[in-house]
PDB file of N, CA and C in Angstrom:
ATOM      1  N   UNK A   1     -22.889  -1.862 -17.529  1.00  0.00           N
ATOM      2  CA  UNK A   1     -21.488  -1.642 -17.787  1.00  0.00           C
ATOM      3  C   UNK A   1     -20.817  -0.943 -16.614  1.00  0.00           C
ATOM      4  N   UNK A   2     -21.043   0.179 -16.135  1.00  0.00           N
ATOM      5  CA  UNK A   2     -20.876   0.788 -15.282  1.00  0.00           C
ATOM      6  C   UNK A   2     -20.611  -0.232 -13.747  1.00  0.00           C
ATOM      7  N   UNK A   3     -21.352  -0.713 -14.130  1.00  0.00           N
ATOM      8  CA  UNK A   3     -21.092  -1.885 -12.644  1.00  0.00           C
ATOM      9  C   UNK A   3     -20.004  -2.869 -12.818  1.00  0.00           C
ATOM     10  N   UNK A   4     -19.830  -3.072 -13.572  1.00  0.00           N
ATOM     11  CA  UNK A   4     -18.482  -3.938 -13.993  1.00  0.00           C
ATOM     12  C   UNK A   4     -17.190  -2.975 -13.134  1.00  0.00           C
ATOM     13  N   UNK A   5     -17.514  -1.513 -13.834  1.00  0.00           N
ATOM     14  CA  UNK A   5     -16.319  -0.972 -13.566  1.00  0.00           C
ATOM     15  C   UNK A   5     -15.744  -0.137 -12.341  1.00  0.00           C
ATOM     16  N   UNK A   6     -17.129  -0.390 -11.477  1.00  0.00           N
ATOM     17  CA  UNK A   6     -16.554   0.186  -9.859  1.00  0.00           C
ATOM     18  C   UNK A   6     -16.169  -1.529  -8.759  1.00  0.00           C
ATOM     19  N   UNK A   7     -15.703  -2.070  -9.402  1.00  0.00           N
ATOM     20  CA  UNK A   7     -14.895  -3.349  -8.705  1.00  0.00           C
ATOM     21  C   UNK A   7     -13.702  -2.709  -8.416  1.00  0.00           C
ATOM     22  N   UNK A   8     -13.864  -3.046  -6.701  1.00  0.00           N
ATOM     23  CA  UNK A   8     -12.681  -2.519  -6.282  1.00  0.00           C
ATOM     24  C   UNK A   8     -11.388  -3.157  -6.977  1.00  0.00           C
ATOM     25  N   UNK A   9     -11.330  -4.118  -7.534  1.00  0.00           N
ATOM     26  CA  UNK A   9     -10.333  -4.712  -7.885  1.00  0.00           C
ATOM     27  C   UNK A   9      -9.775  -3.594  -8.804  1.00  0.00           C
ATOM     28  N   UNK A  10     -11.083  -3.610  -9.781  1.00  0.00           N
ATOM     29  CA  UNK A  10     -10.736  -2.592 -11.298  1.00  0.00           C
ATOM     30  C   UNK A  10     -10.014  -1.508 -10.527  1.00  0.00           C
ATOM     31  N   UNK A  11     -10.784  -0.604  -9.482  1.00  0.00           N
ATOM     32  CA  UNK A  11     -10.413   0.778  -9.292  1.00  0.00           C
ATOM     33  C   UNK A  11      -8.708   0.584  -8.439  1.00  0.00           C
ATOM     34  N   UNK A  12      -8.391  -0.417  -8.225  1.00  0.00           N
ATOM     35  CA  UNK A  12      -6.732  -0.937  -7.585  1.00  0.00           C
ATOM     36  C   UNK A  12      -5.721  -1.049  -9.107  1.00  0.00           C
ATOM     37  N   UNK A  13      -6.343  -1.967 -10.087  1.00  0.00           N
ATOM     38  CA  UNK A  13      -5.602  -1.911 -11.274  1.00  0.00           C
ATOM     39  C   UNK A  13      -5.241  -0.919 -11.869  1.00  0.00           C
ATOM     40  N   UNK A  14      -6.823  -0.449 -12.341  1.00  0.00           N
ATOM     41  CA  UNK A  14      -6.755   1.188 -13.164  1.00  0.00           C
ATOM     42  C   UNK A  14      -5.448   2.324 -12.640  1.00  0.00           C
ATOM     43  N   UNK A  15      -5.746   2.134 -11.252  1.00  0.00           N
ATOM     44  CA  UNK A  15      -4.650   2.939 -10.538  1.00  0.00           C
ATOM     45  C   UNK A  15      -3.194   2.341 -10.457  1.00  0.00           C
ATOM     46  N   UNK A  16      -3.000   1.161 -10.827  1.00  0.00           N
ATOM     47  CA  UNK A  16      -1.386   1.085 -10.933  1.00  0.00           C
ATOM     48  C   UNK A  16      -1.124   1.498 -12.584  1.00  0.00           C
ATOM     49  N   UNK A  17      -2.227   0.895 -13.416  1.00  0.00           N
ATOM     50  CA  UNK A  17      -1.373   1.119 -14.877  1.00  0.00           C
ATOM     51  C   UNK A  17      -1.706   2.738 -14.916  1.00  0.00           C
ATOM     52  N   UNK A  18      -2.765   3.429 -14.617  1.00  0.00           N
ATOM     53  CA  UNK A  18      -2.458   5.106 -14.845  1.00  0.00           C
ATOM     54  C   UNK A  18      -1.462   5.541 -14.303  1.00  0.00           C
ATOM     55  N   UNK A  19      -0.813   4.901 -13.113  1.00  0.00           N
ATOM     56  CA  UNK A  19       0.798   5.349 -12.589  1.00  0.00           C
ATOM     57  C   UNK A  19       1.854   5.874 -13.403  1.00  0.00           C
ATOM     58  N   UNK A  20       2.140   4.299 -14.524  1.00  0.00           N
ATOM     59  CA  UNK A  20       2.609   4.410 -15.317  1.00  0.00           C
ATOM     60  C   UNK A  20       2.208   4.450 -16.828  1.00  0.00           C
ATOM     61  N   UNK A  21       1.459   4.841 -17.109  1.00  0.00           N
ATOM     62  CA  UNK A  21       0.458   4.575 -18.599  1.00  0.00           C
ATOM     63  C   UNK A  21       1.302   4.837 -19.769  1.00  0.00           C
ATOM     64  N   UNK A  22       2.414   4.951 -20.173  1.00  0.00           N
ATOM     65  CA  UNK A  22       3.281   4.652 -21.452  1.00  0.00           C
ATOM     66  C   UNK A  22       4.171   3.008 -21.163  1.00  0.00           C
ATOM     67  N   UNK A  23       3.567   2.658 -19.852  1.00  0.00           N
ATOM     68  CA  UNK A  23       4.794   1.297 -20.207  1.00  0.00           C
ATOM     69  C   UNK A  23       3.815   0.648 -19.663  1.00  0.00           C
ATOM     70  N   UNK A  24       4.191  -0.645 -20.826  1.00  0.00           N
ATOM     71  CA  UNK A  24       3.886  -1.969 -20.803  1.00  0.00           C
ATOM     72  C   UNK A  24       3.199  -2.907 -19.282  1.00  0.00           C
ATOM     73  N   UNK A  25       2.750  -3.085 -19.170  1.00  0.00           N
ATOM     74  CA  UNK A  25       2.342  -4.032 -17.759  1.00  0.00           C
ATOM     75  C   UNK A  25       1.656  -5.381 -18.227  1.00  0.00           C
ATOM     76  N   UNK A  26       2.616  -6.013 -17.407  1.00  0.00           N
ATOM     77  CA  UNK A  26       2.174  -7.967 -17.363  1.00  0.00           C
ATOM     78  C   UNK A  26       1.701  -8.246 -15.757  1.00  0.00           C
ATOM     79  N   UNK A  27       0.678  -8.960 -15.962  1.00  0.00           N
ATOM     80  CA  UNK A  27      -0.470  -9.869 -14.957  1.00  0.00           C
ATOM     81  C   UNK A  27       0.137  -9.532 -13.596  1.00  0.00           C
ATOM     82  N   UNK A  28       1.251 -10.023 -13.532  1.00  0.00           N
ATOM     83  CA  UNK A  28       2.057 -11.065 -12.514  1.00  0.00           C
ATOM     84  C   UNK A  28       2.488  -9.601 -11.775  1.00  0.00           C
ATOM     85  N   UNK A  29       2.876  -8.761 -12.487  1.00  0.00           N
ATOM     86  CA  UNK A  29       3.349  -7.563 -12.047  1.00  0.00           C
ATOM     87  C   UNK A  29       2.566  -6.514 -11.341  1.00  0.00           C
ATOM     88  N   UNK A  30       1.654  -6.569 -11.873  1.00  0.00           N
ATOM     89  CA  UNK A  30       0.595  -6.129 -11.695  1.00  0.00           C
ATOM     90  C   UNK A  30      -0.409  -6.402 -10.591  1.00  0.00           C
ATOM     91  N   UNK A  31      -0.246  -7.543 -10.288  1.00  0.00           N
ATOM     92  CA  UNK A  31      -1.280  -8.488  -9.449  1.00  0.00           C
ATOM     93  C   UNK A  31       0.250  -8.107  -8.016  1.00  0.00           C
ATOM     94  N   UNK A  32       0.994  -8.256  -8.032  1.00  0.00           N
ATOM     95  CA  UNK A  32       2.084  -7.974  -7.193  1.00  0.00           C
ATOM     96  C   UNK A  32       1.933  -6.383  -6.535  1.00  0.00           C
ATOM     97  N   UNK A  33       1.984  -5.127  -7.537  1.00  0.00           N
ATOM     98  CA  UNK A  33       2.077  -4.098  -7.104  1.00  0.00           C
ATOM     99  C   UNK A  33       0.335  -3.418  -6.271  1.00  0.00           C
ATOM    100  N   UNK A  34      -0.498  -4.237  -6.608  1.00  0.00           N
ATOM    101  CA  UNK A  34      -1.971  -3.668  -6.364  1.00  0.00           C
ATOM    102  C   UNK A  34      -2.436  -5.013  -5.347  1.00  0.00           C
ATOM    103  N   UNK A  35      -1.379  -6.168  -4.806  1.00  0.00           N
ATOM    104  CA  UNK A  35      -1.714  -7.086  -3.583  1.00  0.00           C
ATOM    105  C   UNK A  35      -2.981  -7.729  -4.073  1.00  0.00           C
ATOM    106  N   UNK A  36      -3.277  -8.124  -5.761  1.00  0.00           N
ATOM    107  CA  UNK A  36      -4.288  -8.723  -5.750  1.00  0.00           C
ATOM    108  C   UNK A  36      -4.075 -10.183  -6.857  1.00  0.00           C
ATOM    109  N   UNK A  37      -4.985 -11.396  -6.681  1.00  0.00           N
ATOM    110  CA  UNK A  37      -4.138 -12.843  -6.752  1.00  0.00           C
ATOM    111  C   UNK A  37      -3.965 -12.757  -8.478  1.00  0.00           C
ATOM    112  N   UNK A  38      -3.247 -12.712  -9.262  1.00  0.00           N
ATOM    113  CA  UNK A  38      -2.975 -13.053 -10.563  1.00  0.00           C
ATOM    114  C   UNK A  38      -4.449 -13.126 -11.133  1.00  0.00           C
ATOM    115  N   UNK A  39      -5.003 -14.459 -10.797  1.00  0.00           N
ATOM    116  CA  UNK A  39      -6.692 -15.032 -11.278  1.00  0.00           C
ATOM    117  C   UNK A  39      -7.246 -13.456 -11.386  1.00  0.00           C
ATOM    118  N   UNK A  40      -7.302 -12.887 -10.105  1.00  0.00           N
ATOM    119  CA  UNK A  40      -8.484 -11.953 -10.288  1.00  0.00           C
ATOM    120  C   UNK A  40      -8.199 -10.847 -11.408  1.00  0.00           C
ATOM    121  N   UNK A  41      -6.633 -10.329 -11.068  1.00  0.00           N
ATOM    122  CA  UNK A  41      -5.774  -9.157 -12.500  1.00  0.00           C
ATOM    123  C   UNK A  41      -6.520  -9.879 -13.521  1.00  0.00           C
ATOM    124  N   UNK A  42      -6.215 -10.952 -13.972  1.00  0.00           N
ATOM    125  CA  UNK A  42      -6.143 -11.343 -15.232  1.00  0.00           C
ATOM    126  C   UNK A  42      -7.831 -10.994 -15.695  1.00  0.00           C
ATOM    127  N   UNK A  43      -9.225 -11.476 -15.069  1.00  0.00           N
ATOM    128  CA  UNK A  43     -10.284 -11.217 -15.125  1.00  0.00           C
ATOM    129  C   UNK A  43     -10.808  -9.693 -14.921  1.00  0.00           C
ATOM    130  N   UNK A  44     -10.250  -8.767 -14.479  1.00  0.00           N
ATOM    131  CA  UNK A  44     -10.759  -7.770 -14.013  1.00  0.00           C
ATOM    132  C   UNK A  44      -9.854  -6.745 -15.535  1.00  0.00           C
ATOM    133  N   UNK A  45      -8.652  -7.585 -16.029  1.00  0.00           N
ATOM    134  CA  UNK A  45      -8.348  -6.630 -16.949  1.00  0.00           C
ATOM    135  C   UNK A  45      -9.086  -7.018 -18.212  1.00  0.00           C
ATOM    136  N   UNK A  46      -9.484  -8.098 -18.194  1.00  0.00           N
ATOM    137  CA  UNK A  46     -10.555  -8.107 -19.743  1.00  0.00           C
ATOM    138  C   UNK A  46     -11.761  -7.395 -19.414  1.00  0.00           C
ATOM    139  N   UNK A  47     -12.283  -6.760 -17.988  1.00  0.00           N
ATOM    140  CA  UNK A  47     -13.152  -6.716 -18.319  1.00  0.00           C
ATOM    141  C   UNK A  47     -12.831  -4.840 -18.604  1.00  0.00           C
ATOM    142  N   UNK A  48     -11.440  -4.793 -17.760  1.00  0.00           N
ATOM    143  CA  UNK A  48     -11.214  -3.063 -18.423  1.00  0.00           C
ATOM    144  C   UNK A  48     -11.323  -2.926 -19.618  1.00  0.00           C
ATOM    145  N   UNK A  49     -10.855  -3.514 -20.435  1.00  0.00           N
ATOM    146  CA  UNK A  49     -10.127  -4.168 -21.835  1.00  0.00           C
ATOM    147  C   UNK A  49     -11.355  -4.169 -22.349  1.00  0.00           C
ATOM    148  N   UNK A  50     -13.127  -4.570 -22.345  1.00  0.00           N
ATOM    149  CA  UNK A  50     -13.823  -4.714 -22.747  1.00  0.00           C
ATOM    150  C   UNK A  50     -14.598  -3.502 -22.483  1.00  0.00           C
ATOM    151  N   UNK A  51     -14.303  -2.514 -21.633  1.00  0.00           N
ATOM    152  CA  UNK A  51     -14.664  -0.861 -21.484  1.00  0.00           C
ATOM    153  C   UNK A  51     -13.908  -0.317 -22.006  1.00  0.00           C
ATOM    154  N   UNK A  52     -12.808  -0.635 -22.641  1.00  0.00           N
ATOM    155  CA  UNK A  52     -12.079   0.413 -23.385  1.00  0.00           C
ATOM    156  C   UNK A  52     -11.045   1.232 -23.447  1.00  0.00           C
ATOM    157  N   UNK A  53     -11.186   0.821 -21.326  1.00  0.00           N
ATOM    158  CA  UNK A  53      -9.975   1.981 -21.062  1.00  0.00           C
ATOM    159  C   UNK A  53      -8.793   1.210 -20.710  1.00  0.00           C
ATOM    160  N   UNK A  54      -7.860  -0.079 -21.276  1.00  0.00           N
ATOM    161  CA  UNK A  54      -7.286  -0.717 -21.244  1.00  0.00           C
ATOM    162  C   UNK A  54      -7.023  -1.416 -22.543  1.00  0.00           C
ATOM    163  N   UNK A  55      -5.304  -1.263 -23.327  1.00  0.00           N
ATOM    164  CA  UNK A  55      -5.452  -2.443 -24.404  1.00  0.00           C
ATOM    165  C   UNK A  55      -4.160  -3.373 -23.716  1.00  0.00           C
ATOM    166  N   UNK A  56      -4.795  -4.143 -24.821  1.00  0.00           N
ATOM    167  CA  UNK A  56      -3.121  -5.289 -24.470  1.00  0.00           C
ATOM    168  C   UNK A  56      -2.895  -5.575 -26.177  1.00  0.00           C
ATOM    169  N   UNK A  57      -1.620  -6.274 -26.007  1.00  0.00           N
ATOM    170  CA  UNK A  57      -1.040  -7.012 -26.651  1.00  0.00           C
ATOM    171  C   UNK A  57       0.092  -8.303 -26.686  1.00  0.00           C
ATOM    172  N   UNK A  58       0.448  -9.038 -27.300  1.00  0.00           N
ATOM    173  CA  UNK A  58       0.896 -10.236 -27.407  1.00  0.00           C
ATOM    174  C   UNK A  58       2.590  -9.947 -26.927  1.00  0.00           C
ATOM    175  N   UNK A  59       3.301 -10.392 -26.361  1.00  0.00           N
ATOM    176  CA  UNK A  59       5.166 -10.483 -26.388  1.00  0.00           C
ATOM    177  C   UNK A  59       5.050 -11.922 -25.817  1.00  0.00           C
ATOM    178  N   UNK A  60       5.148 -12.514 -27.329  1.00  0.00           N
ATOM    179  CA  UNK A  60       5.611 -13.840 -26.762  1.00  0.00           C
ATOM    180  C   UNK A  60       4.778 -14.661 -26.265  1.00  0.00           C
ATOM    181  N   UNK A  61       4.598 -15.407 -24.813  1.00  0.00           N
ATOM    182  CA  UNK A  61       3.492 -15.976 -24.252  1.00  0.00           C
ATOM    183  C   UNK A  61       2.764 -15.089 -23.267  1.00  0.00           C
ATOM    184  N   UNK A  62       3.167 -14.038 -23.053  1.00  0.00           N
ATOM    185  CA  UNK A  62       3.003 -12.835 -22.412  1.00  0.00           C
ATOM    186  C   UNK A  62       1.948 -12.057 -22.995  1.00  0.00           C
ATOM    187  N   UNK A  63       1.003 -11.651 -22.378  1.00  0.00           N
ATOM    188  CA  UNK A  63       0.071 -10.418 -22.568  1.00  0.00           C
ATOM    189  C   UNK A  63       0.182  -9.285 -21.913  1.00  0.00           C
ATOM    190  N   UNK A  64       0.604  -8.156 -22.581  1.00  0.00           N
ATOM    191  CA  UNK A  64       1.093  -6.515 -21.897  1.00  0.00           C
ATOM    192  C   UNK A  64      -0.614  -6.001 -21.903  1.00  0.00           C
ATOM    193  N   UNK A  65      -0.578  -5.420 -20.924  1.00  0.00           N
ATOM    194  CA  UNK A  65      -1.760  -4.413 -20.854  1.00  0.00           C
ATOM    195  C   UNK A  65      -0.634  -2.974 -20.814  1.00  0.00           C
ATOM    196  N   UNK A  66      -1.962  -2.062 -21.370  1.00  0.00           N
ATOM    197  CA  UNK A  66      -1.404  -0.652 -20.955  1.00  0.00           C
ATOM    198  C   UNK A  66      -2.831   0.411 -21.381  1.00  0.00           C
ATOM    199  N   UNK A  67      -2.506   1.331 -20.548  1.00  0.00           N
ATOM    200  CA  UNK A  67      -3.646   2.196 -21.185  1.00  0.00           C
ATOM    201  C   UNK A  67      -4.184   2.960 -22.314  1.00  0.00           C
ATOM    202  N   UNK A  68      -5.432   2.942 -22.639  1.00  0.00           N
ATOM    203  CA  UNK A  68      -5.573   3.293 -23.974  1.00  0.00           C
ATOM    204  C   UNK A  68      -5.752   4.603 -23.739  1.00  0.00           C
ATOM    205  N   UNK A  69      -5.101   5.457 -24.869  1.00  0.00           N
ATOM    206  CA  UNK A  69      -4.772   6.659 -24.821  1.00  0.00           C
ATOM    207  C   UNK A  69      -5.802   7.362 -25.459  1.00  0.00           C
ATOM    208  N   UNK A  70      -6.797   6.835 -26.219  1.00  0.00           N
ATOM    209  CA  UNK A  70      -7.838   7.609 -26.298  1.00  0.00           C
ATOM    210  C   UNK A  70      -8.971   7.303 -26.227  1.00  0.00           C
ATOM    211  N   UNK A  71      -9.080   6.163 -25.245  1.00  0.00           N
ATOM    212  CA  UNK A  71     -10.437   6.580 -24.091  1.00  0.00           C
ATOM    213  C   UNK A  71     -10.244   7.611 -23.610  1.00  0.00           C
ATOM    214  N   UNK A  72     -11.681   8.523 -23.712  1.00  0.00           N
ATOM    215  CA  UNK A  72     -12.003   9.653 -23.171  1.00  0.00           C
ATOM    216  C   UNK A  72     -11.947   8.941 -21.023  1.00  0.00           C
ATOM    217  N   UNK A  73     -13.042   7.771 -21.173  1.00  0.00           N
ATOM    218  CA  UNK A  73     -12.932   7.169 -19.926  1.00  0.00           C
ATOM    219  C   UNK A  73     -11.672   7.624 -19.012  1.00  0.00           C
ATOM    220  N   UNK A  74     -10.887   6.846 -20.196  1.00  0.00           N
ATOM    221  CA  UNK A  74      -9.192   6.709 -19.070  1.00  0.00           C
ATOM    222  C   UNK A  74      -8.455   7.939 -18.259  1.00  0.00           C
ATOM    223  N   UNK A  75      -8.640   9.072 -19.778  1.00  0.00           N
ATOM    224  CA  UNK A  75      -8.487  10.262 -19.457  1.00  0.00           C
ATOM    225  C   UNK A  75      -9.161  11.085 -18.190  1.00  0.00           C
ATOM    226  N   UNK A  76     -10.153  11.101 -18.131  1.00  0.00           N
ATOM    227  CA  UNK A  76     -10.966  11.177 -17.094  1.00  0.00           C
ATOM    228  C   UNK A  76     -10.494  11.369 -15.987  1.00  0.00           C
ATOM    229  N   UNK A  77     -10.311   9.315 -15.714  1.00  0.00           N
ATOM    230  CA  UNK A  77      -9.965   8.897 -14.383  1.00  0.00           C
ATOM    231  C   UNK A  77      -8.790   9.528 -14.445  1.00  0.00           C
ATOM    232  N   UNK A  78      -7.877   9.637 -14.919  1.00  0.00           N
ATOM    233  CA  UNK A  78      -6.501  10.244 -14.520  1.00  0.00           C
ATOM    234  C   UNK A  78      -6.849  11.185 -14.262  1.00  0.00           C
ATOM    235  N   UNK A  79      -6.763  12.369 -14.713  1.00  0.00           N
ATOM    236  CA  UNK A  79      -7.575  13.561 -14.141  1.00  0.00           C
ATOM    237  C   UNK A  79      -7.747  13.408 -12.864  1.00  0.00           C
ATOM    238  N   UNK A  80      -9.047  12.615 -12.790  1.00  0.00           N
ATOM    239  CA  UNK A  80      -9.374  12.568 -11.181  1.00  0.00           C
ATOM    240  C   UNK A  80      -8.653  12.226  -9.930  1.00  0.00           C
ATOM    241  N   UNK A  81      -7.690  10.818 -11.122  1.00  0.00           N
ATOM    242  CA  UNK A  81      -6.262  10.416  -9.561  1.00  0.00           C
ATOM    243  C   UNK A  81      -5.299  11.920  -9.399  1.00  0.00           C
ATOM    244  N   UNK A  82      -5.490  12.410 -10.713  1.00  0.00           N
ATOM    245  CA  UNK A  82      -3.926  13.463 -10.232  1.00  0.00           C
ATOM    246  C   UNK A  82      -4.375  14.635  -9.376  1.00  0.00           C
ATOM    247  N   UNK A  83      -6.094  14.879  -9.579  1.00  0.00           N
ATOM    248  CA  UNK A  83      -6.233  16.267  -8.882  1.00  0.00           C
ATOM    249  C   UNK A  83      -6.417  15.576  -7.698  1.00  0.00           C
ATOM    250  N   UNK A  84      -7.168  13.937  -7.049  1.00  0.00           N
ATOM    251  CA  UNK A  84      -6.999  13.354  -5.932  1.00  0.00           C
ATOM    252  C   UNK A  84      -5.602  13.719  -5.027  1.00  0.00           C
ATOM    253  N   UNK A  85      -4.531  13.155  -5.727  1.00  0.00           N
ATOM    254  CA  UNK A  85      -3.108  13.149  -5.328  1.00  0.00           C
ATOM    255  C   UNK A  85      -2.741  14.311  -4.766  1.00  0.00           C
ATOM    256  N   UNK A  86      -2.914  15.528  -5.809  1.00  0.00           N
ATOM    257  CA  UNK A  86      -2.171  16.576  -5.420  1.00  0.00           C
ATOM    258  C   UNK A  86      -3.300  17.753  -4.919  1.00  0.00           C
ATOM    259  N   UNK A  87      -4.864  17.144  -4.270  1.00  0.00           N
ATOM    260  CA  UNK A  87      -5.619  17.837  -3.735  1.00  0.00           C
ATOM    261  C   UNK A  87      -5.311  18.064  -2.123  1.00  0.00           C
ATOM    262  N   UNK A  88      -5.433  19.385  -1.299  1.00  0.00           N
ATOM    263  CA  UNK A  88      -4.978  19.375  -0.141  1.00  0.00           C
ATOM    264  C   UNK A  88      -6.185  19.043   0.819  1.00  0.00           C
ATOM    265  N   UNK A  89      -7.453  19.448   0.207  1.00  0.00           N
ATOM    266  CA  UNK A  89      -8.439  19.284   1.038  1.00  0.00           C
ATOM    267  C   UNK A  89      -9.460  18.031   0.741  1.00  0.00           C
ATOM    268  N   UNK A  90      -9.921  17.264   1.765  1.00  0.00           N
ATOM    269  CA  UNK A  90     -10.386  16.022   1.692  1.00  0.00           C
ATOM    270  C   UNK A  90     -11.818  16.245   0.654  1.00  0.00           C
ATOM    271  N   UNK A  91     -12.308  15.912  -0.323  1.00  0.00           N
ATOM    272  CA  UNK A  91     -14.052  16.375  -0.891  1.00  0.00           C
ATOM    273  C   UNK A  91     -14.993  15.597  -0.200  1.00  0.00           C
ATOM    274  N   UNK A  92     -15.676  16.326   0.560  1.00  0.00           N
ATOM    275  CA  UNK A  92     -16.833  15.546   0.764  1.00  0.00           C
ATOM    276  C   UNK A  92     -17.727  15.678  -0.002  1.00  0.00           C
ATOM    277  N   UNK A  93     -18.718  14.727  -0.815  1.00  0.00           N
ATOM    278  CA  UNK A  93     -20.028  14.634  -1.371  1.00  0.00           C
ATOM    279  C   UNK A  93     -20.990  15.078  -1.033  1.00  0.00           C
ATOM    280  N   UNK A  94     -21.641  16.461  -2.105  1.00  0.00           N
ATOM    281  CA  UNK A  94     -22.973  16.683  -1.267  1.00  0.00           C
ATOM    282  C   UNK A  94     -23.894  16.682  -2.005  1.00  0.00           C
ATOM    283  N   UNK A  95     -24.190  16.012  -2.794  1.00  0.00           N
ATOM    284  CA  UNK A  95     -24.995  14.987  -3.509  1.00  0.00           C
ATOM    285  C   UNK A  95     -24.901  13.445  -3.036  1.00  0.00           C
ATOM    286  N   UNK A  96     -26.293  13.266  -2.796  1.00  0.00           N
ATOM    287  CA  UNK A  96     -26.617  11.923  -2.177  1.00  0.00           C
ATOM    288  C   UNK A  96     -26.206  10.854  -3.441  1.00  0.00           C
ATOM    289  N   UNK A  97     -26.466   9.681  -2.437  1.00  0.00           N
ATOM    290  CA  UNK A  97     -25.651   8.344  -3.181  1.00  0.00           C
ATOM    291  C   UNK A  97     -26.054   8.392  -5.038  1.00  0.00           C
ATOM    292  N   UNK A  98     -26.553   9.336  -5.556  1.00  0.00           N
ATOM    293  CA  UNK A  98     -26.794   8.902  -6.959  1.00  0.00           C
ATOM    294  C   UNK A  98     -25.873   8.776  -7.930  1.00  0.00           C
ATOM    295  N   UNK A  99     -24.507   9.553  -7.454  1.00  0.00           N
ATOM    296  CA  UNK A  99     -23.176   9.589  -7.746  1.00  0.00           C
ATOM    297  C   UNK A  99     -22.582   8.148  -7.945  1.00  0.00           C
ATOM    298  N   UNK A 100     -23.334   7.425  -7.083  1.00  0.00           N
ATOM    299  CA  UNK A 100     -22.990   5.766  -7.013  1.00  0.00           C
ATOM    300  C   UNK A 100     -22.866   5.128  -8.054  1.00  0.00           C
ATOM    301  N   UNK A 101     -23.523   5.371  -8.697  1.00  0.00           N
ATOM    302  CA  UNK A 101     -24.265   4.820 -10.237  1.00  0.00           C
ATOM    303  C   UNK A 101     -23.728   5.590 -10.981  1.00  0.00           C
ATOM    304  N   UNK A 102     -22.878   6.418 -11.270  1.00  0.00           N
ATOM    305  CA  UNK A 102     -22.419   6.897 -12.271  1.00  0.00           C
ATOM    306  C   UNK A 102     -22.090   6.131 -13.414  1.00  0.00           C
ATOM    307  N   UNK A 103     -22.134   6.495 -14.447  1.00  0.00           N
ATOM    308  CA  UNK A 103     -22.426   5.880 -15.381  1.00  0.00           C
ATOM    309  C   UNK A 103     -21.007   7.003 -16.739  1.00  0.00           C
ATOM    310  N   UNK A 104     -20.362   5.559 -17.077  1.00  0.00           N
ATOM    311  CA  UNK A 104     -19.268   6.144 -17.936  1.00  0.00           C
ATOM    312  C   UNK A 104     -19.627   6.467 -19.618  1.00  0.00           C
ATOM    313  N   UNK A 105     -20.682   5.729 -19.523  1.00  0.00           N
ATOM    314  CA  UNK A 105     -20.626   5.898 -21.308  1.00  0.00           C
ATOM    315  C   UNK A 105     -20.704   7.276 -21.910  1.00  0.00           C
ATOM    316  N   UNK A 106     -20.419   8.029 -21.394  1.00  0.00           N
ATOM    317  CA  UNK A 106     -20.574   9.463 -22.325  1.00  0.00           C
ATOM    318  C   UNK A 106     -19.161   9.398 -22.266  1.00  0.00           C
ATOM    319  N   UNK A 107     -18.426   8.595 -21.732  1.00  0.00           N
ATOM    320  CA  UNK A 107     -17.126   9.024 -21.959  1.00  0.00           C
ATOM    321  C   UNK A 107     -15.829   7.749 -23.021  1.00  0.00           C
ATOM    322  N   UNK A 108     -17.140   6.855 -23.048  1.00  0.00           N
ATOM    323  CA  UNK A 108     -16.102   6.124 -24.640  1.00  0.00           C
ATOM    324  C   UNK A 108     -16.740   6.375 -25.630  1.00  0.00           C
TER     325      UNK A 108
END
């Protein structure tokens, strides 16, 4: 599971809908603001969608994604983009690559 979810694609998506995570987001929009082709959004959000930290729903012929508000997961990662964002000093890792493999399920 965990490997599904360090696709750079995922970690480009995750980061536009946590931008905005109370509003609605469609494919097209999405695939526009994160420079990646529609095909891949559309595949990379079922597979968020199938971790948990992503729902959608129906408008029309339209499918909205948005974030699910109580994945522990989702929560998380936000966390991590906002203290990223508004961190002044760069983190370097000093724990070797095992960090790589991190593994989310303690957190859905």
């Amino acid at each position: 599971m965990s490997e599904k979810f360090v696709e750079s694609y995922n970690l480009d998506i995750i980061q536009e809908l946590l931008l905005e995570p109370d509003e609605d987001h469609e494919i097209d929009k999405l695939a526009r603001k994160a420079n990646i082709p529609s095909e891949n959004v559309q595949a990379e959000l079922k597979n968020l969608e199938l971790l948990g930290l992503i729902s959608s729903k129906k408008n029309g012929d339209k499918t909205l994604y948005k974030v699910n508000k109580e994945s522990r997961a989702a929560e998380f990662i936000q966390k991590i983009m906002i203290s990223d964002i508004t961190a002044d000093v760069t983190y370097t890792p000093t724990i070797p690559n095992r960090m790589n493999k991190f593994s989310f399920n303690s957190f859905l």
